[in-house]
C-alpha atoms as a PDB file:
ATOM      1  CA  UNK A   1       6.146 -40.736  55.695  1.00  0.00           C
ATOM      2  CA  UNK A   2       8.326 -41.727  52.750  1.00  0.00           C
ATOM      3  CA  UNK A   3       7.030 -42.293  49.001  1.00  0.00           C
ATOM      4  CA  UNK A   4       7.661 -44.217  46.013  1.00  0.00           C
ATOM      5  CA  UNK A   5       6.408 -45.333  43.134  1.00  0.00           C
ATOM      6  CA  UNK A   6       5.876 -48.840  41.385  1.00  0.00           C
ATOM      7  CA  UNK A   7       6.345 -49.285  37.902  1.00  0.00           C
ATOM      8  CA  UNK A   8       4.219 -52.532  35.939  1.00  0.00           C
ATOM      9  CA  UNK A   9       2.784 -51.266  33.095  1.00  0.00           C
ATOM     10  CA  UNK A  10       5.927 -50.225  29.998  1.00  0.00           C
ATOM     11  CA  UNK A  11       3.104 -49.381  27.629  1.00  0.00           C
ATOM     12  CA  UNK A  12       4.001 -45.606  26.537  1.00  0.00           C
ATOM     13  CA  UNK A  13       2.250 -44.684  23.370  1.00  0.00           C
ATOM     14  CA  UNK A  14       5.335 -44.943  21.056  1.00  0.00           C
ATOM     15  CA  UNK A  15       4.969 -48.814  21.871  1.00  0.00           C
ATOM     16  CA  UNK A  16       8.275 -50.603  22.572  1.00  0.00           C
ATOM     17  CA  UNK A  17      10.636 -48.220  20.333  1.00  0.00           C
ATOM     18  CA  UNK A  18       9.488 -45.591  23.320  1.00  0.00           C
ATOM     19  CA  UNK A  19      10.227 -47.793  26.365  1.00  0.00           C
ATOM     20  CA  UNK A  20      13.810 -46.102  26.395  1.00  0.00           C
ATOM     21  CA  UNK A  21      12.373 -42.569  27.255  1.00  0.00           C
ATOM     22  CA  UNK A  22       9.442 -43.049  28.868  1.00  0.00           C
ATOM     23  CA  UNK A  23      11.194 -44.666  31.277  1.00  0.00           C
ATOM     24  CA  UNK A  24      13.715 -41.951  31.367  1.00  0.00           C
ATOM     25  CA  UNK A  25      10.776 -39.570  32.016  1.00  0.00           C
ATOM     26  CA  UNK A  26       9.806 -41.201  34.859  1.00  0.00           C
ATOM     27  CA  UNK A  27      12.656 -41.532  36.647  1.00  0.00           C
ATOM     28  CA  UNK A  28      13.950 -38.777  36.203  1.00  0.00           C
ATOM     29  CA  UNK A  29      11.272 -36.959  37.041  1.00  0.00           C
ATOM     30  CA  UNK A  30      11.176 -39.435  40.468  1.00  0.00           C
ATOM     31  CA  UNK A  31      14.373 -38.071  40.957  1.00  0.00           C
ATOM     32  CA  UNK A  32      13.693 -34.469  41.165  1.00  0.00           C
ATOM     33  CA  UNK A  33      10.555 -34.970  42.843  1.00  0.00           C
ATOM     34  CA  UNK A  34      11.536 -36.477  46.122  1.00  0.00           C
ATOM     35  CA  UNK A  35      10.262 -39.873  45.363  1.00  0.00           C
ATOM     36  CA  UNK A  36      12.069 -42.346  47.825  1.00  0.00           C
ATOM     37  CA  UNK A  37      12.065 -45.392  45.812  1.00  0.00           C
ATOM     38  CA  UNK A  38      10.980 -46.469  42.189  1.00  0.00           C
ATOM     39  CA  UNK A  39       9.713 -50.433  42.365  1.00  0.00           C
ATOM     40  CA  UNK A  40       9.740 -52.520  39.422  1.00  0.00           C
ATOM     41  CA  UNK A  41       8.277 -55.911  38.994  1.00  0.00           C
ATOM     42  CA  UNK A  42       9.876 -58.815  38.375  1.00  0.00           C
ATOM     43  CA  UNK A  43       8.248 -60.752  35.538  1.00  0.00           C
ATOM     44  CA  UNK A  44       8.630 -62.279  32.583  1.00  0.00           C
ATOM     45  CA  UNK A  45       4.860 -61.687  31.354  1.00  0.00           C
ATOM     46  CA  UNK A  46       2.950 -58.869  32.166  1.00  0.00           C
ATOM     47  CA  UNK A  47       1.208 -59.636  35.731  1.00  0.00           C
ATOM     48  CA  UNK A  48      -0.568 -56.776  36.504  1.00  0.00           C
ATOM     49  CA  UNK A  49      -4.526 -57.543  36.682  1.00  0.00           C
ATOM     50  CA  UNK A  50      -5.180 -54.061  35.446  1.00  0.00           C
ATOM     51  CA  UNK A  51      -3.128 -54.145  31.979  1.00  0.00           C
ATOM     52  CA  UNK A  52      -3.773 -57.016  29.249  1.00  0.00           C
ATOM     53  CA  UNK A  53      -1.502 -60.397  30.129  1.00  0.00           C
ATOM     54  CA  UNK A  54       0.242 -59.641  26.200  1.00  0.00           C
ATOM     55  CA  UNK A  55       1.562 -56.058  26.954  1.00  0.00           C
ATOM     56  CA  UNK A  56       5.375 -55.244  27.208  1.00  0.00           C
ATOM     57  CA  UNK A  57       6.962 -56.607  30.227  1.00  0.00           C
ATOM     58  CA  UNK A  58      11.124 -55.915  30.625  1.00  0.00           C
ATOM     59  CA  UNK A  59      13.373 -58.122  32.827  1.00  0.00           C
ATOM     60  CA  UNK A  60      14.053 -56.669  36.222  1.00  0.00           C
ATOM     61  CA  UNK A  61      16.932 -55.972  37.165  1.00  0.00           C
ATOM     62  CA  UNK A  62      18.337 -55.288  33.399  1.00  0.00           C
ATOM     63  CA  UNK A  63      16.063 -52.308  33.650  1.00  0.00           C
ATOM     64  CA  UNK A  64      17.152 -50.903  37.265  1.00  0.00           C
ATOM     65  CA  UNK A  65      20.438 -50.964  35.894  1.00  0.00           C
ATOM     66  CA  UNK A  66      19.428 -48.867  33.303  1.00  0.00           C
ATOM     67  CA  UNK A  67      17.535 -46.495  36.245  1.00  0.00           C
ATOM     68  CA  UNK A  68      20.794 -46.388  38.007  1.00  0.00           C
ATOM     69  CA  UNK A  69      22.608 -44.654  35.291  1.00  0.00           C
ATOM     70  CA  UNK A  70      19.838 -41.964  34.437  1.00  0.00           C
ATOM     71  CA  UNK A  71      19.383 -41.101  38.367  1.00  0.00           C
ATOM     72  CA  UNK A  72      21.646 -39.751  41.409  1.00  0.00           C
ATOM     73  CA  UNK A  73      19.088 -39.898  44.678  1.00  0.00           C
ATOM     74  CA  UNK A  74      16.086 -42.360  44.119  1.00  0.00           C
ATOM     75  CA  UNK A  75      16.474 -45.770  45.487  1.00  0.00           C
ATOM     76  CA  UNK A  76      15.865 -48.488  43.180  1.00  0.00           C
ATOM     77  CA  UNK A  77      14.336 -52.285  43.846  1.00  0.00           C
ATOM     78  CA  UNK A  78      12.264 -55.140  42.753  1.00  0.00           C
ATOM     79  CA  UNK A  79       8.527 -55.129  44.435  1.00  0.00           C
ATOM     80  CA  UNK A  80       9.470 -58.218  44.531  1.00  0.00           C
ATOM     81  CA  UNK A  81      11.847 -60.962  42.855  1.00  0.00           C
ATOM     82  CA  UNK A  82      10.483 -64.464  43.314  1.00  0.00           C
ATOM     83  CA  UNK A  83      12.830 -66.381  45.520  1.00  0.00           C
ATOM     84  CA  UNK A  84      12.932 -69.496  42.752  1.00  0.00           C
ATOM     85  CA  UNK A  85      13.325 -67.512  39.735  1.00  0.00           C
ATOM     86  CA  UNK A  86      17.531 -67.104  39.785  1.00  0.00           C
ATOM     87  CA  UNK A  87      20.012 -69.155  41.989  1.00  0.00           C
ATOM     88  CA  UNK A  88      20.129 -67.423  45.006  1.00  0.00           C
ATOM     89  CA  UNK A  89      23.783 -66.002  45.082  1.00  0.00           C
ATOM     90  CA  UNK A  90      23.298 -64.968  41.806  1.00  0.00           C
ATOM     91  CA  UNK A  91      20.086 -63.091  43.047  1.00  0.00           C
ATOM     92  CA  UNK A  92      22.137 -61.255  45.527  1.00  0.00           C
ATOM     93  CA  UNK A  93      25.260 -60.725  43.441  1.00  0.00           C
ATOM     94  CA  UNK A  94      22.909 -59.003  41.297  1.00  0.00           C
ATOM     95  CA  UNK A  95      21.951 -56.654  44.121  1.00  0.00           C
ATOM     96  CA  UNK A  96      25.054 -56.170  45.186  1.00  0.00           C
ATOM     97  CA  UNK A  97      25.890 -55.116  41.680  1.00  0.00           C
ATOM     98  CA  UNK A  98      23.039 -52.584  41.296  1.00  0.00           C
ATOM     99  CA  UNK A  99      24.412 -51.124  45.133  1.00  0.00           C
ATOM    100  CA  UNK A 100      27.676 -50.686  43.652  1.00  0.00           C
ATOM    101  CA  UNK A 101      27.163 -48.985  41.009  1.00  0.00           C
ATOM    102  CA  UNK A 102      24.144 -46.300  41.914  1.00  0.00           C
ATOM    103  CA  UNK A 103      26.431 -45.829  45.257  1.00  0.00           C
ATOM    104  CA  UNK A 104      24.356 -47.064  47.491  1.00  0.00           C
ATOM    105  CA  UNK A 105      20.550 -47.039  46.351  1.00  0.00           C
ATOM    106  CA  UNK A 106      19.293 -50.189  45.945  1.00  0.00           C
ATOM    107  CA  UNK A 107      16.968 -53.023  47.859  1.00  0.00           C
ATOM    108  CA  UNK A 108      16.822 -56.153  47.527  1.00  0.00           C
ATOM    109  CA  UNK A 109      12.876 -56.815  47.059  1.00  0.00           C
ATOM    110  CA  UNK A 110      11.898 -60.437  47.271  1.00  0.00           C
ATOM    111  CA  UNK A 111       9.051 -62.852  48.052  1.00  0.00           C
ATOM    112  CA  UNK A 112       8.112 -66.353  47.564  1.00  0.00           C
ATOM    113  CA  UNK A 113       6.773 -66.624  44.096  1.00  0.00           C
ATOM    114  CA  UNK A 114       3.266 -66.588  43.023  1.00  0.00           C
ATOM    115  CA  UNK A 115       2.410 -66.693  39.505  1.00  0.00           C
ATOM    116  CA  UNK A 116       2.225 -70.484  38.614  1.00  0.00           C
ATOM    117  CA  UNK A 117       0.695 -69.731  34.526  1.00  0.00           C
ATOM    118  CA  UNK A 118       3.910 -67.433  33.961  1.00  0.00           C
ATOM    119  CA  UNK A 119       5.994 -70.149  35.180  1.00  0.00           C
ATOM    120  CA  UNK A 120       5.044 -73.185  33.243  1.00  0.00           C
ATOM    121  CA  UNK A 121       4.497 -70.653  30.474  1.00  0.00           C
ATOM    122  CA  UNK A 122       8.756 -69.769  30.715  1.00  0.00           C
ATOM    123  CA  UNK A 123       9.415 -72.945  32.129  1.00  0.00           C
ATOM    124  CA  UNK A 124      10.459 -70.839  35.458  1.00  0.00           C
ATOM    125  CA  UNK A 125      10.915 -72.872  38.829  1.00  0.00           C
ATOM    126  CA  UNK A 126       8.095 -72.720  40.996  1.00  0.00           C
ATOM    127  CA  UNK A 127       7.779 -75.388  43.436  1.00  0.00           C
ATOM    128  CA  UNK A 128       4.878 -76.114  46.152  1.00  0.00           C
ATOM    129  CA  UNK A 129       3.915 -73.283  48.059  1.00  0.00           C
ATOM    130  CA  UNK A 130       5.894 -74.598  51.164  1.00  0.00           C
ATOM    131  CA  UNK A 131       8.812 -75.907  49.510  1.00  0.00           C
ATOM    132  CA  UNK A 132       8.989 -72.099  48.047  1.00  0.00           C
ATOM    133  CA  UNK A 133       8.862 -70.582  51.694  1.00  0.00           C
ATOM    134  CA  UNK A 134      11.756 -72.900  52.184  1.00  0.00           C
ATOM    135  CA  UNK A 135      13.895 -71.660  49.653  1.00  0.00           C
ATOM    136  CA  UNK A 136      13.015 -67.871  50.531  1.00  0.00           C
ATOM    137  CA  UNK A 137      14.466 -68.478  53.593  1.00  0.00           C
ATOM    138  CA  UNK A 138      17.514 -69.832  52.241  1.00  0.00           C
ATOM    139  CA  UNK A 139      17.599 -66.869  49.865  1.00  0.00           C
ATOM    140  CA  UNK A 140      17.351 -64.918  53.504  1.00  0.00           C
ATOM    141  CA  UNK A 141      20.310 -66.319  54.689  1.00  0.00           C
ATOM    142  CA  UNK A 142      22.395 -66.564  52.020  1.00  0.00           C
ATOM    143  CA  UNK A 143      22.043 -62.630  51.705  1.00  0.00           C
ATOM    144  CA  UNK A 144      22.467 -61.599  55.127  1.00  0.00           C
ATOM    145  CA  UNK A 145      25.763 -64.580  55.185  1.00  0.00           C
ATOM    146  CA  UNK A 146      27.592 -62.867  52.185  1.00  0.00           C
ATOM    147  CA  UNK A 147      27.140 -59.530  53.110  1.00  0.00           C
ATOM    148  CA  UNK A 148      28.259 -60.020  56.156  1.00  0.00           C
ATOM    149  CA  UNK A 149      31.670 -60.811  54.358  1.00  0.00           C
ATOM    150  CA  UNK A 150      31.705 -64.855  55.933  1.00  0.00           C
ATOM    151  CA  UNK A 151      33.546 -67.131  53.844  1.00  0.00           C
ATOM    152  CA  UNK A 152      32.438 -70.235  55.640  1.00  0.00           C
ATOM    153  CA  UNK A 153      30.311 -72.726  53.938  1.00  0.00           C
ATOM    154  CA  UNK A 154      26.504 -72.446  53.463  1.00  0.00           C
ATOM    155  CA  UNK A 155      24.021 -74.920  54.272  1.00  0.00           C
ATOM    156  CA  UNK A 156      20.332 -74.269  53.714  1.00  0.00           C
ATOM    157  CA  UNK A 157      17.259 -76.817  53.332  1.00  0.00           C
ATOM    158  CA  UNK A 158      17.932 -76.734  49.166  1.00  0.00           C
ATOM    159  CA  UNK A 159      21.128 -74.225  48.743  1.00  0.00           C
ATOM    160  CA  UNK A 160      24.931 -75.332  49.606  1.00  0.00           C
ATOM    161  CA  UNK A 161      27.547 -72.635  48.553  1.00  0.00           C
ATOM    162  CA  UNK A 162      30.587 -74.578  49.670  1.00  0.00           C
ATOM    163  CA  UNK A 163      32.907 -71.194  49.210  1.00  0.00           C
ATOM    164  CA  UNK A 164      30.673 -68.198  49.638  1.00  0.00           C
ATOM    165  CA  UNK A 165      32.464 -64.788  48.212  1.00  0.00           C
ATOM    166  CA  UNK A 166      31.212 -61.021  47.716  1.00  0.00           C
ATOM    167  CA  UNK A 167      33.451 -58.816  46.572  1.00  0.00           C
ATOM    168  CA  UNK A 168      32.969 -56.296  46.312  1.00  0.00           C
ATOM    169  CA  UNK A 169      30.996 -55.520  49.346  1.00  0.00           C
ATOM    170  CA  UNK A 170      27.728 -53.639  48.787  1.00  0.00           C
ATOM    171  CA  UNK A 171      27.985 -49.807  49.181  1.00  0.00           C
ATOM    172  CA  UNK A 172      25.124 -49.926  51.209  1.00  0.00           C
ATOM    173  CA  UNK A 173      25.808 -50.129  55.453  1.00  0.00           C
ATOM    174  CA  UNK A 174      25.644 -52.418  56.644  1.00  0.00           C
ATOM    175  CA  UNK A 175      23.616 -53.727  52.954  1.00  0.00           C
ATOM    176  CA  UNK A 176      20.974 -52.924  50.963  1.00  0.00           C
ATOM    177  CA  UNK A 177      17.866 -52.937  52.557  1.00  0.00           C
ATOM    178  CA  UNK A 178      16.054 -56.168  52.743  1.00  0.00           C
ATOM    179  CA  UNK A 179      12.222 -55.841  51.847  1.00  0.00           C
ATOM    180  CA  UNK A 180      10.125 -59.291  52.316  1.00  0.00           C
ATOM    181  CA  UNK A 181       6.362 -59.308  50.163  1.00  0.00           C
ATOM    182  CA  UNK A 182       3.426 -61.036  50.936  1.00  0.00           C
ATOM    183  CA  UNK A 183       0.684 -60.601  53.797  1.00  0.00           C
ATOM    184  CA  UNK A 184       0.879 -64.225  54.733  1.00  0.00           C
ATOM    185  CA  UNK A 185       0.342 -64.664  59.198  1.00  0.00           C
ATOM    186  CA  UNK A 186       2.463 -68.055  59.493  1.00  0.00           C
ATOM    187  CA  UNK A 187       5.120 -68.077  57.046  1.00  0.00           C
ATOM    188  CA  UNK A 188       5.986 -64.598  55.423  1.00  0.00           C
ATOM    189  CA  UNK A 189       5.326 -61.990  58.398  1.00  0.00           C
ATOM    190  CA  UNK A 190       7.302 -64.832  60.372  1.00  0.00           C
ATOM    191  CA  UNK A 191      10.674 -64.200  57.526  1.00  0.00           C
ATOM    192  CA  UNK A 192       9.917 -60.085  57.873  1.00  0.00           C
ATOM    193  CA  UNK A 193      10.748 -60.447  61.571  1.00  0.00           C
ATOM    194  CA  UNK A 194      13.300 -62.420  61.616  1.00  0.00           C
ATOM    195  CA  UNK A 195      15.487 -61.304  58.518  1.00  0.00           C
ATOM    196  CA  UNK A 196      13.871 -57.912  56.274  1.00  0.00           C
ATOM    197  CA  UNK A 197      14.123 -54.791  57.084  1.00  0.00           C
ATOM    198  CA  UNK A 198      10.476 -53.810  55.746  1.00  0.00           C
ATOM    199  CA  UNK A 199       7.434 -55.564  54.904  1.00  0.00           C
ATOM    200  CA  UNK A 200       4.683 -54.630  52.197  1.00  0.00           C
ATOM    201  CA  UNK A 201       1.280 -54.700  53.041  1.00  0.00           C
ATOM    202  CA  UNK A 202      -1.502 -53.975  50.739  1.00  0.00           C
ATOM    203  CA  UNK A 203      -4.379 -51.408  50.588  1.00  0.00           C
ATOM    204  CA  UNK A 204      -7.471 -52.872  51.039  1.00  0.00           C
ATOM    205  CA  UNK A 205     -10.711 -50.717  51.220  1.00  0.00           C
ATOM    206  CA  UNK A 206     -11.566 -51.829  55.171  1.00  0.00           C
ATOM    207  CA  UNK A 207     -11.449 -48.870  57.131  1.00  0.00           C
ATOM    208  CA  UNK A 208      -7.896 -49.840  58.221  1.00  0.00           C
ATOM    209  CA  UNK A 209      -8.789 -53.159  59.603  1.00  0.00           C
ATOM    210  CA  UNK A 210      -6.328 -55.362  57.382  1.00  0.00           C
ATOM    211  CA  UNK A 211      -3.377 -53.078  58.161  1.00  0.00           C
ATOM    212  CA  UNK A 212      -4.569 -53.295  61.767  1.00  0.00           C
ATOM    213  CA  UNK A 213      -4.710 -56.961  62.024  1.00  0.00           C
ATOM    214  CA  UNK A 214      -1.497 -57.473  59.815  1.00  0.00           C
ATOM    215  CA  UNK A 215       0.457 -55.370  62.060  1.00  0.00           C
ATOM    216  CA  UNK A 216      -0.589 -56.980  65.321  1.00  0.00           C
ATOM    217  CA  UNK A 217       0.272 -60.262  64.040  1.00  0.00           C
ATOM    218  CA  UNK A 218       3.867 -59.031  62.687  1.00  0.00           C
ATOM    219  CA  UNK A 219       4.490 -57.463  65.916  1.00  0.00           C
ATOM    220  CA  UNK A 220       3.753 -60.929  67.986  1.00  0.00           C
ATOM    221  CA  UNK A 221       6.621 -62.237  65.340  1.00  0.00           C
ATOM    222  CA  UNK A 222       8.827 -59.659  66.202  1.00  0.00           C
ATOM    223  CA  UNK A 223       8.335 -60.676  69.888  1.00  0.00           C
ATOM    224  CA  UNK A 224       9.016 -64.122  69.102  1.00  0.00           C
ATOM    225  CA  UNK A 225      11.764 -63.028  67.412  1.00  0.00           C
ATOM    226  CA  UNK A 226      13.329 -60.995  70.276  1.00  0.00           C
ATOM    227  CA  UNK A 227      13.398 -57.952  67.662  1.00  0.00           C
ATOM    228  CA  UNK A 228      12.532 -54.526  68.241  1.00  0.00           C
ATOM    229  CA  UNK A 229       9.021 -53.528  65.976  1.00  0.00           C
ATOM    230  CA  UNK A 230      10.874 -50.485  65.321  1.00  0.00           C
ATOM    231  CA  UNK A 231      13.496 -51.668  63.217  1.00  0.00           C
ATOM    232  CA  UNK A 232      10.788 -52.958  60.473  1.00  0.00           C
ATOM    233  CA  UNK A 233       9.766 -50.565  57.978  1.00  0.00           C
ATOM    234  CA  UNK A 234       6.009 -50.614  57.468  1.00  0.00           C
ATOM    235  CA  UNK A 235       5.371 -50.327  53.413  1.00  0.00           C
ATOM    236  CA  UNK A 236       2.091 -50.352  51.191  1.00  0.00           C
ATOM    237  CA  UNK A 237       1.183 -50.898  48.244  1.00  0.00           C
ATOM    238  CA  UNK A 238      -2.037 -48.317  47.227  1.00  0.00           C
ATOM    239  CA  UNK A 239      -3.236 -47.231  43.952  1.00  0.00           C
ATOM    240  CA  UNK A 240      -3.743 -43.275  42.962  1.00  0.00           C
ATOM    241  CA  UNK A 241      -7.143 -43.293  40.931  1.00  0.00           C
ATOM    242  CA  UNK A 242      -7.779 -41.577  37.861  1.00  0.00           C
ATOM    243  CA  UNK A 243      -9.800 -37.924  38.476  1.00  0.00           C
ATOM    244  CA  UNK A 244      -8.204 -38.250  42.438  1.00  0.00           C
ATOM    245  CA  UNK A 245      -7.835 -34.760  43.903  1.00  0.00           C
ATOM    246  CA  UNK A 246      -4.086 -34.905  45.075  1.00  0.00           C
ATOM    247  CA  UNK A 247      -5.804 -33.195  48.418  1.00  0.00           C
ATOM    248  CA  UNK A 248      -7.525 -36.326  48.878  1.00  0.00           C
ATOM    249  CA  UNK A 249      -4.457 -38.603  48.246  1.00  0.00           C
ATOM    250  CA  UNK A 250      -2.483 -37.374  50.277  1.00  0.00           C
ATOM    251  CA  UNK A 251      -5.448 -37.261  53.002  1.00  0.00           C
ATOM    252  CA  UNK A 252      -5.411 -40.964  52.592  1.00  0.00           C
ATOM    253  CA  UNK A 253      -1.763 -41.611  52.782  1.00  0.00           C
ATOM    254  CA  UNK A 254      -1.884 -39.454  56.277  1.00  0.00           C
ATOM    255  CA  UNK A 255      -4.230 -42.127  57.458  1.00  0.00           C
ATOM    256  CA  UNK A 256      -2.192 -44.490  56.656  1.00  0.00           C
ATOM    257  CA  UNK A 257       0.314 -42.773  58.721  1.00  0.00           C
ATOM    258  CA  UNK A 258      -1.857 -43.238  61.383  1.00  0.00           C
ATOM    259  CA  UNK A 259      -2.593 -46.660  61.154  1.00  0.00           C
ATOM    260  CA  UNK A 260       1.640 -47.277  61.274  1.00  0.00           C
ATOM    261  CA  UNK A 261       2.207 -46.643  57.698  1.00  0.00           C
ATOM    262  CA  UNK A 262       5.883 -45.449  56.973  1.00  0.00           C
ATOM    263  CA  UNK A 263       6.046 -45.870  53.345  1.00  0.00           C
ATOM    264  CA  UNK A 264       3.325 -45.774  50.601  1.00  0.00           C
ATOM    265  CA  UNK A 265       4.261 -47.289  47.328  1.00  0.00           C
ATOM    266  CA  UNK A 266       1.727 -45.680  44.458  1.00  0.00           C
ATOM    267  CA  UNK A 267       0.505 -47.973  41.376  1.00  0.00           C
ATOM    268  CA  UNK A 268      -0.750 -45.654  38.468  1.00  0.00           C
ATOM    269  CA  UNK A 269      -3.534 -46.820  36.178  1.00  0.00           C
ATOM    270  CA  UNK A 270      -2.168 -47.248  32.959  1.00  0.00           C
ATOM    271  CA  UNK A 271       1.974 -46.432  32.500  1.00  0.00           C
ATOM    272  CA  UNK A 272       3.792 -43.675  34.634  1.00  0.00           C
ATOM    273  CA  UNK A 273       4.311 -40.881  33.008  1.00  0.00           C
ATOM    274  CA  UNK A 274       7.081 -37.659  33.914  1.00  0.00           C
ATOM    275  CA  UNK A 275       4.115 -35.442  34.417  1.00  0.00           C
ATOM    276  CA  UNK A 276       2.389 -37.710  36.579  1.00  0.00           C
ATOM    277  CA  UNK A 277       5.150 -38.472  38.984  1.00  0.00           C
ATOM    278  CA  UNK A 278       5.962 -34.827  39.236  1.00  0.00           C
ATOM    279  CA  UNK A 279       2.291 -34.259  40.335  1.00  0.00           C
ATOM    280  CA  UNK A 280       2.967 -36.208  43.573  1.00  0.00           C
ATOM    281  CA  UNK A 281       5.789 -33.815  44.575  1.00  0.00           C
ATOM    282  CA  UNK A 282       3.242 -31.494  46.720  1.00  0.00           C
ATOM    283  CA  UNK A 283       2.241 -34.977  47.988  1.00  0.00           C
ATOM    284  CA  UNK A 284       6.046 -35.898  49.132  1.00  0.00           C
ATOM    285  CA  UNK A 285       6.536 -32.790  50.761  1.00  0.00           C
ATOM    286  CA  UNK A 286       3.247 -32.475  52.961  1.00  0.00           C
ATOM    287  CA  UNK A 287       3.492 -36.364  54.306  1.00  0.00           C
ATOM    288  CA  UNK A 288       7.352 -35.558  54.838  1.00  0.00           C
ATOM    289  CA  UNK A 289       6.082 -33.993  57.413  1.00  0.00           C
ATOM    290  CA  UNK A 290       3.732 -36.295  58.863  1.00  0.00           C
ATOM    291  CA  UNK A 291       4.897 -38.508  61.987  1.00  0.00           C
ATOM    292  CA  UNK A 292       4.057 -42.380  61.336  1.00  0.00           C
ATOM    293  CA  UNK A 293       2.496 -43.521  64.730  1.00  0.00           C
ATOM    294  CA  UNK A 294       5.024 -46.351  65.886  1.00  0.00           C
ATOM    295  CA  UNK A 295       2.961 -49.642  64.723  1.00  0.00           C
ATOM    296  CA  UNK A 296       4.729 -51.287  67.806  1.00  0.00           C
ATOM    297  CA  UNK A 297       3.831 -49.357  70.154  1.00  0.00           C
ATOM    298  CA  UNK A 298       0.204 -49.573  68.401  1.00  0.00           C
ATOM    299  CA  UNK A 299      -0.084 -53.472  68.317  1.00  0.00           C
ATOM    300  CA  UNK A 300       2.564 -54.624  69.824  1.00  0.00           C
ATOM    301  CA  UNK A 301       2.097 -57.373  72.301  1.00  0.00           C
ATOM    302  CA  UNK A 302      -0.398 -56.517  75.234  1.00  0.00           C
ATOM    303  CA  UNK A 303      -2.009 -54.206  73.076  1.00  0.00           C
ATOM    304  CA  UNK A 304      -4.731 -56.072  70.989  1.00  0.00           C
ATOM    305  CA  UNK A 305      -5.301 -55.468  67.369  1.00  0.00           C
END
């Protein structure tokens, strides 16, 4: 079982002068510690429920650039980019970009687009709820049709690139990892099985029975989809609590295991710090060792939820 951490909250007590090194700290202190992945989000205005709405919120992928260049092993994505916020190819270019140049660490993290206040509040694109599944998809195809080097012309339901290009190719093989968010049974576990490589779930407090259920439903798309369950990565999002015994963190996060977790992506309360990524290092190296129980083979068609 593989973990990472998810940055939201930039509000280190030297306020924004100490942005620079407390995020320096922490992923650098990721690095050392085993951490798979470090998540950011992609906002314009701070969207985390737990942190005030006027707290410091940095642009994406400006700051995973900066990651790249303080860090030599941890992979690096968005948890996740709204499909509607940048052009699509520019979207992927950027990915492609941020492969290139960590040599091969970085995902490309995306999702249909949520918060409607932050976009009329930056005047962001954020159409209908369907019409933004529609362009998702496009965003889908667009990535997997560039980096699989085609030069023929695109044509999506709202995206035409007439000459598509990528050069350079990602470092990535075949390409950066393609990580679809959202829990949504019709329309977003339906895009995970036909074009990501992982899904994110969340943690809810249910004895298991969301994951459960979630699972079951992904694996009927996968069916559908004439796709081995195997070849999804299972990820969720869970939150470490203040005063949590690491014992009983990583207890949880075996549980998870069981249920057909393969990657747990940790929110802190309150801003990352060095120390407090470094305190999950016994908790990297004890689920390392813990076998995920194959979600297919859990809820996979014939096998009930």
């Amino acid at each position: 079982m593989q973990v990472s951490v998810s940055v939201t909250d930039y509000t280190w007590p030297a306020g924004p002068a100490g942005i620079p090194a407390g995020l320096r700290q922490v992923v650098e202190a990721a690095d050392e510690a085993g951490i798979n992945t470090v998540w950011v989000a992609d906002h314009l205005i701070q969207a985390d429920p737990t942190v005030p709405a006027d707290t410091d919120m940095l642009e994406a992928f400006t700051t995973l650039g900066y990651l790249a260049a303080r860090t030599t092993r941890v992979r690096l994505g968005t948890l996740v980019a709204a499909a509607t916020f940048r052009p699509p190819a520019l979207l992927v270019k950027a990915v492609t970009t941020l492969d290139v140049l960590s040599g091969g660490r970085a995902w490309l993290g995306v999702g249909a687009g949520y918060q409607e206040d932050e976009a009329r509040a930056m005047g962001l694109p954020l159409p209908p709820v369907a019409e933004r599944f529609e362009h998702l998809e496009d965003l889908l195809r667009i990535a997997h049709h560039l980096w699989a080097g085609d030069t023929s012309p695109f044509v999506g339901t709202h995206h035409r690139l007439e000459a598509p290009a990528s050069a350079p190719a990602p470092a990535s093989v075949p390409h950066p990892p393609i990580l679809v968010g959202g829990t949504g049974e019709r329309r977003t576990l339906a895009l995970v099985a036909r074009y990501a490589d992982a899904c994110n779930l969340f943690d809810i407090p249910d004895d298991g029975a969301t994951v459960r259920h979630k699972l079951a439903v992904l694996a009927r798309h996968c069916d559908a989809a004439g796709r081995p369950t195997g070849q999804v990565e299972t990820t969720l999002s869970t939150r470490v609590m203040p005063g949590q015994p690491p014992g009983a963190f990583t207890r949880h996060c075996a549980d998870l295991a069981g249920l057909g977790i393969d990657h747990v992506v940790v929110l802190a309360a309150g801003a990352w710090t060095g120390d407090a990524v470094r305190a999950l290092a016994p908790t990297v190296a004890e689920l390392a060792a813990v076998r995920t129980t194959p979600w297919g083979e859990l809820y996979g068609p014939g096998r009930g939820e």
